[in-house]
N, C-alpha and C. Protein backbone atom coordinates (compact mmCIF):
# COMPACT_ATOMS: atom_id res chain seq x y z
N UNK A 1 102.01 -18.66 48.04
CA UNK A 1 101.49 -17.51 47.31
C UNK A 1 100.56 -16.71 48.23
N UNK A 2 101.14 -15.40 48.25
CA UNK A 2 100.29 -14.24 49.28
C UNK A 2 98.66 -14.26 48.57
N UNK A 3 97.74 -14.08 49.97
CA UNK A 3 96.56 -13.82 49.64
C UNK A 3 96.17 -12.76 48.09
N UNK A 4 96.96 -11.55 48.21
CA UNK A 4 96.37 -10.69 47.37
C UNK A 4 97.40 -10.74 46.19
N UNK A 5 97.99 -11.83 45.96
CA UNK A 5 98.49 -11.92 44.87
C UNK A 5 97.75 -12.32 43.61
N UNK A 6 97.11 -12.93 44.21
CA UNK A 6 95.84 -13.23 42.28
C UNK A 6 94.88 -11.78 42.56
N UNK A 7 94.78 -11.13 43.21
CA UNK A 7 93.53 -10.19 42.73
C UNK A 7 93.86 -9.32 41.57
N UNK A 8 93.14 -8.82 41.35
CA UNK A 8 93.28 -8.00 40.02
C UNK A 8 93.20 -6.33 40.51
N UNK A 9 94.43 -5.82 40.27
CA UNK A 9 94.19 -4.20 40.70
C UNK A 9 94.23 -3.23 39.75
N UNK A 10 93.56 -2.69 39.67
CA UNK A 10 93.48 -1.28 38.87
C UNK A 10 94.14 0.44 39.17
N UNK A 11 95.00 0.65 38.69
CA UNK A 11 95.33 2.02 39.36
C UNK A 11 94.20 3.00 38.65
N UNK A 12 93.71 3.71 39.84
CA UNK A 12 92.74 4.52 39.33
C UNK A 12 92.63 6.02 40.05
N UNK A 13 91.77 7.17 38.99
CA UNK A 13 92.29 8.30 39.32
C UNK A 13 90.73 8.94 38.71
N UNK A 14 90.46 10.30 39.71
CA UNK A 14 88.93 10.65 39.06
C UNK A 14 89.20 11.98 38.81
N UNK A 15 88.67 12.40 38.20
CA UNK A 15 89.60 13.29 36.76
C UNK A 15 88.09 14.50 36.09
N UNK A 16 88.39 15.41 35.56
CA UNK A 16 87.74 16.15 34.41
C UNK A 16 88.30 16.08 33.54
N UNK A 17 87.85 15.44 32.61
CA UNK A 17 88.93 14.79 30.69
C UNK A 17 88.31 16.18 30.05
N UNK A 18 89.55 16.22 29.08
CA UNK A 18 89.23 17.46 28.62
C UNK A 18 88.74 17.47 27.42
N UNK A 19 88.06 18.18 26.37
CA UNK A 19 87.21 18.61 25.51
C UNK A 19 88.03 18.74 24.65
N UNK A 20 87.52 18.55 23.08
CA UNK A 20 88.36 18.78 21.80
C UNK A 20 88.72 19.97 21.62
N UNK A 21 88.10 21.27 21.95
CA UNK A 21 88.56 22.07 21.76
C UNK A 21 89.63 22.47 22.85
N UNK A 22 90.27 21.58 23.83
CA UNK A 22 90.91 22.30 24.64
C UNK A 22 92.30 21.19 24.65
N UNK A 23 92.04 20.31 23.92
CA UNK A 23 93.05 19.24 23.44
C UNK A 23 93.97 20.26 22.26
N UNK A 24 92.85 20.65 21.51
CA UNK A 24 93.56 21.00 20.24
C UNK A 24 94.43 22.59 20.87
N UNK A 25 94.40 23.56 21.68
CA UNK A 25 94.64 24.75 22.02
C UNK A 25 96.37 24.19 22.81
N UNK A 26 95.79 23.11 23.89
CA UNK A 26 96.76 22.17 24.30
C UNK A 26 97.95 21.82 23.68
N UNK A 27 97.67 20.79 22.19
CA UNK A 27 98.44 21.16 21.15
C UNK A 27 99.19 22.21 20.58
N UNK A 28 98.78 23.06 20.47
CA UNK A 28 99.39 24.50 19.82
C UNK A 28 100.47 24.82 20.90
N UNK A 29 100.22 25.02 21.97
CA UNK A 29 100.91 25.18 23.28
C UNK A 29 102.20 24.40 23.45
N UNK A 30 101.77 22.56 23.08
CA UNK A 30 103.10 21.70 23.38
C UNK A 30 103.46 22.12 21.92
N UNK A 31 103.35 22.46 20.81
CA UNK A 31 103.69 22.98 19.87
C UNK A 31 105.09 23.67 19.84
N UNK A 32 104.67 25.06 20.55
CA UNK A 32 105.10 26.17 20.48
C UNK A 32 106.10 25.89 21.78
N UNK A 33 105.97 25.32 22.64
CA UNK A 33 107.03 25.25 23.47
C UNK A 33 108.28 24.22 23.00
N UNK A 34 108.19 22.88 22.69
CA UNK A 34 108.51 22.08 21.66
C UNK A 34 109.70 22.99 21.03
N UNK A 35 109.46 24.50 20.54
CA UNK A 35 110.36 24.89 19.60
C UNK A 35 111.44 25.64 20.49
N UNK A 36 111.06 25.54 21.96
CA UNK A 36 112.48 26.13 22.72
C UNK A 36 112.92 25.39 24.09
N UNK A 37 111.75 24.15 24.01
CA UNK A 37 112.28 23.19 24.53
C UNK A 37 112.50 21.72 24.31
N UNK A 38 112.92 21.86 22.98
CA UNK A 38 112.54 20.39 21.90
C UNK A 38 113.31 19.03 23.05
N UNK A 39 114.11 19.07 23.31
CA UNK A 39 114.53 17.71 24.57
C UNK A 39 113.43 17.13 25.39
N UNK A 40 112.12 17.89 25.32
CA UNK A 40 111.47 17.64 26.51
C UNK A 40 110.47 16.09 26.19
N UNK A 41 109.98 15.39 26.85
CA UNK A 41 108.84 14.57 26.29
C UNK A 41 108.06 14.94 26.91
N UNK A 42 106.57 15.15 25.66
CA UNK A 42 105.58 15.95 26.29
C UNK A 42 104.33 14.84 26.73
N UNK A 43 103.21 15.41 26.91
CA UNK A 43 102.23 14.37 27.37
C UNK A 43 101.33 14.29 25.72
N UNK A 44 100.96 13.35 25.09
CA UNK A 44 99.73 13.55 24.15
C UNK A 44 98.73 14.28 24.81
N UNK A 45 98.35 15.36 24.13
CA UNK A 45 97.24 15.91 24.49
C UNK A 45 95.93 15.34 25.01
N UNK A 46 95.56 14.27 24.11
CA UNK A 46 94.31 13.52 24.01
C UNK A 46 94.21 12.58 25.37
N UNK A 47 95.49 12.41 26.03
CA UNK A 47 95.51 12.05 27.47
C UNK A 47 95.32 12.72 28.68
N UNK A 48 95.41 14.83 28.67
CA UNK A 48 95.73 14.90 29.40
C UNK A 48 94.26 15.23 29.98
N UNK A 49 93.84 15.63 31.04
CA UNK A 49 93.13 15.65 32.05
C UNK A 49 93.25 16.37 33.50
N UNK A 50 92.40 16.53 33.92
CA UNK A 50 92.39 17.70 35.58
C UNK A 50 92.35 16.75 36.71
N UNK A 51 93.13 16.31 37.50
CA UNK A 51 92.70 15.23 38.15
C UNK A 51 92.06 15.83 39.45
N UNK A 52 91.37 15.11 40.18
CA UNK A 52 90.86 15.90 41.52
C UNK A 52 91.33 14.81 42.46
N UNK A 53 91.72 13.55 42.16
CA UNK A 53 91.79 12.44 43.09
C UNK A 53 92.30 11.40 42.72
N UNK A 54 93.91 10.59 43.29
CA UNK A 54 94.48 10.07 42.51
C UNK A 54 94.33 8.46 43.97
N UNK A 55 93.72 7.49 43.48
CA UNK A 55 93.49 6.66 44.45
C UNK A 55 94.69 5.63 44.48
N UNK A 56 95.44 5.36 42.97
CA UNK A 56 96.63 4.32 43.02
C UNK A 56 96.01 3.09 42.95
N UNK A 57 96.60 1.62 43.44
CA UNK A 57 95.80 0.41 42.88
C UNK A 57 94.71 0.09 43.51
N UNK A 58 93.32 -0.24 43.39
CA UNK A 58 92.27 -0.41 43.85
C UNK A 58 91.47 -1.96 43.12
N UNK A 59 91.24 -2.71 43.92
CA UNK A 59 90.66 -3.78 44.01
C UNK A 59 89.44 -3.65 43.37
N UNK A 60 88.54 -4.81 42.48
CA UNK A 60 87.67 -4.50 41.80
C UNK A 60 86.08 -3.93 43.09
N UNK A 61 86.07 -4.33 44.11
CA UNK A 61 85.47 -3.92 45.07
C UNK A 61 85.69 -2.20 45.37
N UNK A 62 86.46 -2.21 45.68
CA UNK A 62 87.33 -0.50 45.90
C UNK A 62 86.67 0.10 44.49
N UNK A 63 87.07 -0.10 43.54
CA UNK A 63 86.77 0.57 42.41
C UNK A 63 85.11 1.00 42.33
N UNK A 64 84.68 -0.16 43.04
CA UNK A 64 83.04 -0.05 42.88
C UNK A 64 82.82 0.75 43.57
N UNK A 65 83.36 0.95 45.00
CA UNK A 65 82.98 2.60 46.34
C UNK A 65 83.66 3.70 45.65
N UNK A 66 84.33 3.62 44.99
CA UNK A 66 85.05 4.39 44.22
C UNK A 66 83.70 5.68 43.16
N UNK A 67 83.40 4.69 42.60
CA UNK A 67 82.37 4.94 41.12
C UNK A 67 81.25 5.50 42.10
N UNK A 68 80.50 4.92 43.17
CA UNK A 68 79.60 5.51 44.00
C UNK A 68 79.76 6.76 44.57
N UNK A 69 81.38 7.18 45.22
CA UNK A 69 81.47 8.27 45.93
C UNK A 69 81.73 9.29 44.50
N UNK A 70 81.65 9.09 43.48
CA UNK A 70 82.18 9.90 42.66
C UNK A 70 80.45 10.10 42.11
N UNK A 71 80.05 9.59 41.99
CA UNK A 71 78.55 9.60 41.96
C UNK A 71 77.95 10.28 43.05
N UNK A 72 77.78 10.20 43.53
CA UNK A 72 77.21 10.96 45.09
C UNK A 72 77.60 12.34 44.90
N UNK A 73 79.43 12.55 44.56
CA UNK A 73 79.88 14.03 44.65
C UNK A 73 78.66 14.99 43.56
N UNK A 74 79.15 14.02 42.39
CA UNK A 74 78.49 14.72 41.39
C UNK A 74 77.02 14.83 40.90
N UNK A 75 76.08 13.84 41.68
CA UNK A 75 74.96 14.29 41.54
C UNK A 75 74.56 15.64 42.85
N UNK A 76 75.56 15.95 43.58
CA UNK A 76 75.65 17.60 44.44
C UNK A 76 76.16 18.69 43.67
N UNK A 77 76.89 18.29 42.46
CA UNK A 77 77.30 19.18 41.74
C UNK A 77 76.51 20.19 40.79
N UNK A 78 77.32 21.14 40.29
CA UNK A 78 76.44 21.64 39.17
C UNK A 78 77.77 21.61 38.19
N UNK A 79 77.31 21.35 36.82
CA UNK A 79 78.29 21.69 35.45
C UNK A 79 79.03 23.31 35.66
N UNK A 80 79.91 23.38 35.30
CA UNK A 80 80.46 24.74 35.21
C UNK A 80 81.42 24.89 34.13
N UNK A 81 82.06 25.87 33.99
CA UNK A 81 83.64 26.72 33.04
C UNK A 81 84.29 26.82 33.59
N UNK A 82 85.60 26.82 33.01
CA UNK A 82 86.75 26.58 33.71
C UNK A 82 87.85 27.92 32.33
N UNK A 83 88.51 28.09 32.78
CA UNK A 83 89.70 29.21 32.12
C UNK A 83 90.91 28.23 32.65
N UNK A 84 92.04 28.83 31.57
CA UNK A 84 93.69 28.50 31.42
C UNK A 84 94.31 29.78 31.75
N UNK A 85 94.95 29.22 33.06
CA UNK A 85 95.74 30.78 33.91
C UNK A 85 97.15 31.34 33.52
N UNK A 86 98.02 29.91 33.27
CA UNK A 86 99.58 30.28 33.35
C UNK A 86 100.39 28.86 33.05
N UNK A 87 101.33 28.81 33.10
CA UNK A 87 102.46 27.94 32.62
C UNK A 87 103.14 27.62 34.48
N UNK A 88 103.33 26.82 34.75
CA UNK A 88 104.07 26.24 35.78
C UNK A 88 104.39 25.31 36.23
N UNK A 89 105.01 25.38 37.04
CA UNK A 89 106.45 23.76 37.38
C UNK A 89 106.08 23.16 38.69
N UNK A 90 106.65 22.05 38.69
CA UNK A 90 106.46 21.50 40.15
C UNK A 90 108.31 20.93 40.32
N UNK A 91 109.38 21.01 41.52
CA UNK A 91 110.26 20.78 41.95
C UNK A 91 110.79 22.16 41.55
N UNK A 92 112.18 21.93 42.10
CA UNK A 92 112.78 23.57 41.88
C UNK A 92 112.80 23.59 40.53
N UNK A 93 113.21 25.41 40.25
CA UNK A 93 113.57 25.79 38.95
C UNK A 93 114.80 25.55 38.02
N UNK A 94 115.83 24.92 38.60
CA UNK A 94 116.88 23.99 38.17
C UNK A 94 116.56 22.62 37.74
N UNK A 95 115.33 21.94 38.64
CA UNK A 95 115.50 20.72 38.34
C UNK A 95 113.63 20.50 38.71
N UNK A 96 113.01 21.17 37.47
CA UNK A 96 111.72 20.87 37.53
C UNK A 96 111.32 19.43 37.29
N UNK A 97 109.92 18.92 37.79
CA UNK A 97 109.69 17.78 37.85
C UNK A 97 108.50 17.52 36.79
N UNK A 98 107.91 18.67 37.30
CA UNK A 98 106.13 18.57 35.89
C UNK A 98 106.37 20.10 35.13
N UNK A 99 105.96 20.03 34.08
CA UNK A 99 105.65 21.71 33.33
C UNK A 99 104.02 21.46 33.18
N UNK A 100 103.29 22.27 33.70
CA UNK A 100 101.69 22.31 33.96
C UNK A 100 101.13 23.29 33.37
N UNK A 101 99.89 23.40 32.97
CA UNK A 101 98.84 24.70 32.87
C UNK A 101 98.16 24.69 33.73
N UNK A 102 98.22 25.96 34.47
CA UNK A 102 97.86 25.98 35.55
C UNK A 102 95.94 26.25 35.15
N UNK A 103 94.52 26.25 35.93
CA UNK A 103 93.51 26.49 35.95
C UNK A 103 92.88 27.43 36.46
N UNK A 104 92.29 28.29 36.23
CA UNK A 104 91.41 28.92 37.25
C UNK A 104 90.10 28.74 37.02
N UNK A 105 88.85 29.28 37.83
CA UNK A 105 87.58 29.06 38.40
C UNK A 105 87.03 29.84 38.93
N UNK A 106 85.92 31.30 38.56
CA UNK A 106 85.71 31.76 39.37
C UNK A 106 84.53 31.71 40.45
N UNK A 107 84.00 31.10 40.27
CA UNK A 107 82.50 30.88 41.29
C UNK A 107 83.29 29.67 42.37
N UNK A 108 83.98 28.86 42.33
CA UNK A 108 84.29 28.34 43.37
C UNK A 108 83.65 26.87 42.92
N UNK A 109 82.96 26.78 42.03
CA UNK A 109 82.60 25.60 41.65
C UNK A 109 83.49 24.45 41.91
N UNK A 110 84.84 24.66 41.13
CA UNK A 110 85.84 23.57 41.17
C UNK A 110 85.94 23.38 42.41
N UNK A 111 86.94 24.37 43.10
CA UNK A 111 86.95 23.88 44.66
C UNK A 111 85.70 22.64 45.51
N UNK A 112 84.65 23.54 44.94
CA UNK A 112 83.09 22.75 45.91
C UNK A 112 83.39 21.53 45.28
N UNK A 113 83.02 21.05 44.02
CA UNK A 113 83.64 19.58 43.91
C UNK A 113 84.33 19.23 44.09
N UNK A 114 85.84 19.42 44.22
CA UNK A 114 86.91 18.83 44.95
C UNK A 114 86.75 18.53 46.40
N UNK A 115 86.19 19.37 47.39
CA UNK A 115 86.07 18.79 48.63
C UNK A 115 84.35 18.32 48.70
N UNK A 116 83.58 18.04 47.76
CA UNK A 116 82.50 17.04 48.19
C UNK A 116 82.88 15.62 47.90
N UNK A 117 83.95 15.84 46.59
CA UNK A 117 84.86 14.26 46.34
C UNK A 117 85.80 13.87 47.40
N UNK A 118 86.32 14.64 48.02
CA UNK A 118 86.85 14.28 48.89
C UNK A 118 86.28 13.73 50.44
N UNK A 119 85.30 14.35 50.11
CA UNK A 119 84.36 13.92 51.63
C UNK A 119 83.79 12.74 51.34
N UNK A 120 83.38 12.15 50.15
CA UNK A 120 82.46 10.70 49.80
C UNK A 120 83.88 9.90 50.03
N UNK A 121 84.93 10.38 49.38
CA UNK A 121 85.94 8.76 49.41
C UNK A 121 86.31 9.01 50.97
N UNK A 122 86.48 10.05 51.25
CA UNK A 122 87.09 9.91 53.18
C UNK A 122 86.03 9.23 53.90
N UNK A 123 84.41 8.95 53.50
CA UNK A 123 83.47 8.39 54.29
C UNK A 123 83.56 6.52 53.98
N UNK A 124 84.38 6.74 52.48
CA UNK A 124 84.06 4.76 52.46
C UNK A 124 85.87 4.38 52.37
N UNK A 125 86.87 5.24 53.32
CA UNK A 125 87.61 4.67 53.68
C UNK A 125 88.79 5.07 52.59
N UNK A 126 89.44 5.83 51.61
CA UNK A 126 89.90 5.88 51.03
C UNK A 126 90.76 7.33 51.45
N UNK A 127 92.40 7.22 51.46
CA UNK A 127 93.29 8.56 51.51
C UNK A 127 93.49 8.91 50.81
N UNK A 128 93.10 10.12 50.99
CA UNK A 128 93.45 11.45 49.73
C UNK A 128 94.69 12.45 50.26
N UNK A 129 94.53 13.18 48.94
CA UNK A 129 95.98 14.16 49.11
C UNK A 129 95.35 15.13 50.80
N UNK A 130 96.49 15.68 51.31
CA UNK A 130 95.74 16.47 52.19
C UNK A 130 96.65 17.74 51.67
N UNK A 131 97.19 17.97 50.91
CA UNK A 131 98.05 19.30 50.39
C UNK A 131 97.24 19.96 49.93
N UNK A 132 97.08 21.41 49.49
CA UNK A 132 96.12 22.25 49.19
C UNK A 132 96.12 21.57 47.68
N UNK A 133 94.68 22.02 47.25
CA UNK A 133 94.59 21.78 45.87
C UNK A 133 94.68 22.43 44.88
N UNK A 134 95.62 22.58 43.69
CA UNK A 134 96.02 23.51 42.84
C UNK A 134 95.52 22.48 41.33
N UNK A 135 94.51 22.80 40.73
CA UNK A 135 94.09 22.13 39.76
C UNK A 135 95.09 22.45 38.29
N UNK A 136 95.23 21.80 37.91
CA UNK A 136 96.57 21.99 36.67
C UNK A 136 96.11 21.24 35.74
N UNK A 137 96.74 21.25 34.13
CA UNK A 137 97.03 20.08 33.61
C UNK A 137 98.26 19.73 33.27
N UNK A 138 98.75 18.50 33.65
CA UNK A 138 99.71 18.15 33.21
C UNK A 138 100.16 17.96 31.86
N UNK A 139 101.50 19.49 31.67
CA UNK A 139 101.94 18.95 30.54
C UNK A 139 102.84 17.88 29.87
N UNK A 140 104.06 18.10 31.12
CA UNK A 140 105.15 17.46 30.83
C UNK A 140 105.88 16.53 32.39
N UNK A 141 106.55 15.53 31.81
CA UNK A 141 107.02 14.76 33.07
C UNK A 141 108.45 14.66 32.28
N UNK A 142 109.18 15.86 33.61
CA UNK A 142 111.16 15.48 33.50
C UNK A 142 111.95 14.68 34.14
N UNK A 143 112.17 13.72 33.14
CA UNK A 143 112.89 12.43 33.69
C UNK A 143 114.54 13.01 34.14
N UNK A 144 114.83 14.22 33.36
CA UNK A 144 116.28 14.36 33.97
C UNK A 144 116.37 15.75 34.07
N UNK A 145 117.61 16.25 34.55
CA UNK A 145 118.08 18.05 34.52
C UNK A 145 117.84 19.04 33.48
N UNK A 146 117.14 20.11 33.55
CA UNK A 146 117.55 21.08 32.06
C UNK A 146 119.15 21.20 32.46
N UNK A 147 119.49 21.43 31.50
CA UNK A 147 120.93 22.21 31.14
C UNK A 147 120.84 23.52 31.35
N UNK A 148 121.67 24.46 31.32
CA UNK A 148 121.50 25.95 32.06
C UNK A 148 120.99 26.44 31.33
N UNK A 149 121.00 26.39 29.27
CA UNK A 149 120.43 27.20 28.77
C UNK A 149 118.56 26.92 28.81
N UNK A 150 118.47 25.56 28.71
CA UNK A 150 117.20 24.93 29.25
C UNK A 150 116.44 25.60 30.12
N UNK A 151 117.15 25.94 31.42
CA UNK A 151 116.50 26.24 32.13
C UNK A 151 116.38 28.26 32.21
N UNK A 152 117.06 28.94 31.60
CA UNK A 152 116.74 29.93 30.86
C UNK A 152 116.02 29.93 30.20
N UNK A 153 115.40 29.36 29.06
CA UNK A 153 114.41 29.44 28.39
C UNK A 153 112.91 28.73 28.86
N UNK A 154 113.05 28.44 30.25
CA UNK A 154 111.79 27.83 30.47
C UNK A 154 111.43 29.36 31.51
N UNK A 155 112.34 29.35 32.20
CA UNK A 155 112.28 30.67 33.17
C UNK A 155 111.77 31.91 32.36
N UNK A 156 111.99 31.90 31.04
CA UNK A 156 111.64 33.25 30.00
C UNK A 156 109.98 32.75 29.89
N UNK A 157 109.59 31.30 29.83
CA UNK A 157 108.46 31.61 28.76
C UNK A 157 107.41 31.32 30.65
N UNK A 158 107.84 30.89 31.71
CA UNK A 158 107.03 31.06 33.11
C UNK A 158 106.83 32.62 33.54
N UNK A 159 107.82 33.17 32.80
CA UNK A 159 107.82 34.52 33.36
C UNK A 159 107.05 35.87 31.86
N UNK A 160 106.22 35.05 31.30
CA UNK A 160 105.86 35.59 30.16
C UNK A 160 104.24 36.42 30.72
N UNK A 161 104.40 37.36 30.93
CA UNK A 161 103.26 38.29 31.06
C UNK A 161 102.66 39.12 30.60
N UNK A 162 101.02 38.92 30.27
CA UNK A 162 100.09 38.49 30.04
C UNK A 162 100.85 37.57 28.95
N UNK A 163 100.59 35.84 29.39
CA UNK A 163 100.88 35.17 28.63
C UNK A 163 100.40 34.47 27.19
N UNK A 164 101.12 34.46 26.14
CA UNK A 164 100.83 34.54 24.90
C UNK A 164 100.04 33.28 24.50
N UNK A 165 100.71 31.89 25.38
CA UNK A 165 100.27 30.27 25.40
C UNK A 165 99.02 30.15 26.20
N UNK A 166 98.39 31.30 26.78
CA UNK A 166 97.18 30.49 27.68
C UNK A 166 96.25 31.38 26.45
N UNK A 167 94.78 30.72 26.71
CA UNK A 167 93.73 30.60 25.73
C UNK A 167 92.82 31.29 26.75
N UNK A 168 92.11 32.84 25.96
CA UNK A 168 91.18 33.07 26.52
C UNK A 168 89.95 32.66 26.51
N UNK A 169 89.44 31.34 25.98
CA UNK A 169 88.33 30.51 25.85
C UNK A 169 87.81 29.84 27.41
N UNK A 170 86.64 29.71 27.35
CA UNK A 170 86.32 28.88 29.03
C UNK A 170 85.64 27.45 28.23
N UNK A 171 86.32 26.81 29.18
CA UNK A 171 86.04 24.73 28.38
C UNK A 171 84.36 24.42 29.78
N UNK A 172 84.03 23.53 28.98
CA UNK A 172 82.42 23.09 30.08
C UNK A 172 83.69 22.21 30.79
N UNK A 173 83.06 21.76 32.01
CA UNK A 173 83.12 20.50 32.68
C UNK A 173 81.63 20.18 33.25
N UNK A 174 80.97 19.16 32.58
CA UNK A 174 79.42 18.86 33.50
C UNK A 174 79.59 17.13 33.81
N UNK A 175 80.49 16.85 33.98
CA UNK A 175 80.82 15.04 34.25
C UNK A 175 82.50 14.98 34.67
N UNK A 176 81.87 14.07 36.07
CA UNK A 176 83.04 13.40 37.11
C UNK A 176 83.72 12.12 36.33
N UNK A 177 84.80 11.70 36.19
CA UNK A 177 84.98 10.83 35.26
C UNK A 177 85.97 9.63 35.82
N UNK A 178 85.82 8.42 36.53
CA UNK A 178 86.55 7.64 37.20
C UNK A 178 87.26 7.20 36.01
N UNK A 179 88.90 7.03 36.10
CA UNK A 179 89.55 6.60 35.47
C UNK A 179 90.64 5.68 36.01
N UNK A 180 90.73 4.84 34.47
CA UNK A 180 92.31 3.58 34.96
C UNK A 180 92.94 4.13 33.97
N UNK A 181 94.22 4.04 35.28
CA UNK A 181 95.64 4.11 34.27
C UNK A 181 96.47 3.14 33.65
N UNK A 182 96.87 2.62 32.95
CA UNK A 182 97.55 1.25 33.10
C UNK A 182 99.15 1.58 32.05
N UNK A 183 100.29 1.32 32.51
CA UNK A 183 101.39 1.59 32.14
C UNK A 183 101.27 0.64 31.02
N UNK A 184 101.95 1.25 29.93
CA UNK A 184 102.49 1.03 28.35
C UNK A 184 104.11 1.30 28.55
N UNK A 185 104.56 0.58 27.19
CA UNK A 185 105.95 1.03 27.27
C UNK A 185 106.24 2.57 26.34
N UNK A 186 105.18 2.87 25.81
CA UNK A 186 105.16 3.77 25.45
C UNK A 186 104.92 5.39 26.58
N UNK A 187 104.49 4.62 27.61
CA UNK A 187 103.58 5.84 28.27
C UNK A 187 102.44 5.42 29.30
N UNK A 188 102.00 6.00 30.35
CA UNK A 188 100.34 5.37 30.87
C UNK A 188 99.21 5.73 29.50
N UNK A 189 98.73 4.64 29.81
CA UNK A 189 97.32 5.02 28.77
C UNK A 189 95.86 4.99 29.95
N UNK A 190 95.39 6.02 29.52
CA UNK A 190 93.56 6.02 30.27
C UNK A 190 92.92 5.77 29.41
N UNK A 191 91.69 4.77 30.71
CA UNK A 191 90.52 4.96 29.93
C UNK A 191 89.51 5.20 30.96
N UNK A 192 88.46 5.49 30.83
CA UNK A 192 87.04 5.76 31.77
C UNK A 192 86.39 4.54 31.85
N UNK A 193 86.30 4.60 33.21
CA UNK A 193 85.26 3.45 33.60
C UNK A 193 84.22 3.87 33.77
N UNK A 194 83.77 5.13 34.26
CA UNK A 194 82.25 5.23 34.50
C UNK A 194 82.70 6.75 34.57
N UNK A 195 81.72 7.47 33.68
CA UNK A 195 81.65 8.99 33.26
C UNK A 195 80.15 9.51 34.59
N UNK A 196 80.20 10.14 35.83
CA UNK A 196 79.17 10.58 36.21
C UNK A 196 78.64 11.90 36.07
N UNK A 197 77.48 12.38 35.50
CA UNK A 197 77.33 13.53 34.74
C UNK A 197 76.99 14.10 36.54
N UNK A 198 77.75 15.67 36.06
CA UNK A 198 77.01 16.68 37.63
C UNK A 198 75.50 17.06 37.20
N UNK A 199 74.83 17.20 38.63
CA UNK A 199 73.72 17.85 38.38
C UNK A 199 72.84 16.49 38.94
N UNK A 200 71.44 16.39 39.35
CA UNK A 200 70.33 15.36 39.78
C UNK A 200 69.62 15.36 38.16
N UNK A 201 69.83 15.93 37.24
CA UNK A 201 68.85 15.58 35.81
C UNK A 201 69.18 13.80 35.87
């Protein structure tokens, strides 16, 4: 039996969880799409989340430099608002892979926390994405092909301008939020291990 076969690993991911009011808007959205893309399986709202940093399985040690560098980021931080930009895909438009809401930010806030999180886990040894960062939420994960009319009607509602599904409301984010994922047969389920509020208060 391999050394790291009894340890205990956690897949873990550090995240901005989102707010009731932006769960429920969320809703309306997988709602309303639901009615012209009913095949799809969507994400529960109440799961989804902004991730800034996706670490994968981490050792109960790891998890602990983990919770610190996410701590560190965010006591440099300040709380801010965040806006819902647009509807978009990840893989081609034949054979999309995610359907997302995309984010925007205008002070730059988000960005500045994303690369001060990224600078604490690159100092205690941990790889991060190095692709530019496009903050989203994940709506949907496609396990297979649209069909042609499928993919006509997703192309109608990406190409919907000034779009009808994004919410002109701005959601807080003032807390870094280390999270485990752990696969269900239903789905991954999260939960928070350690919520770090931004700001030195």
């Amino acid at each position: 039996m391999g050394v790291h076969s009894s340890l205990k690993l956690t897949r873990t991911f550090i995240a901005l969880e989102t707010n009731e009011a932006l769960q429920c808007h969320l809703t309306n959205v997988i709602r309303q799409v639901t009615l012209v893309l009913p095949a799809i399986r969507w994400v529960e709202p109440v799961s989804i989340h902004l991730t800034l940093a996706f670490l994968d399985e981490l050792t109960d040690e790891q998890v602990a430099e983990a919770v610190q560098a996410t701590q560190m980021a965010a006591q440099q931080a300040q709380s801010f608002s965040y806006r819902l930009s647009r509807l978009g895909t990840f893989g081609s438009s034949r054979y999309p892979r995610v359907i997302w809401m995309g984010v925007e930010e205008a002070s730059g806030s988000l960005a500045s926390v994303h690369c001060m999180l990224s600078q604490q886990l690159l100092q205690r040894g941990f790889e991060i994405d190095t692709r530019p960062f496009l903050p989203h939420l994940t709506l949907a994960r496609l396990k297979s092909p649209l069909s042609s009319q499928e993919q006509q009607q997703l192309q109608t509602l990406l190409a919907d301008k000034p779009h009808r599904l994004v919410s002109t409301s701005s959601y807080a984010a003032d807390s870094l939020d280390v999270m485990r994922s752990e696969r269900r047969q239903m789905g991954a389920c999260y939960s928070c291990l350690r919520s770090c509020p931004m700001g030195k208060n």
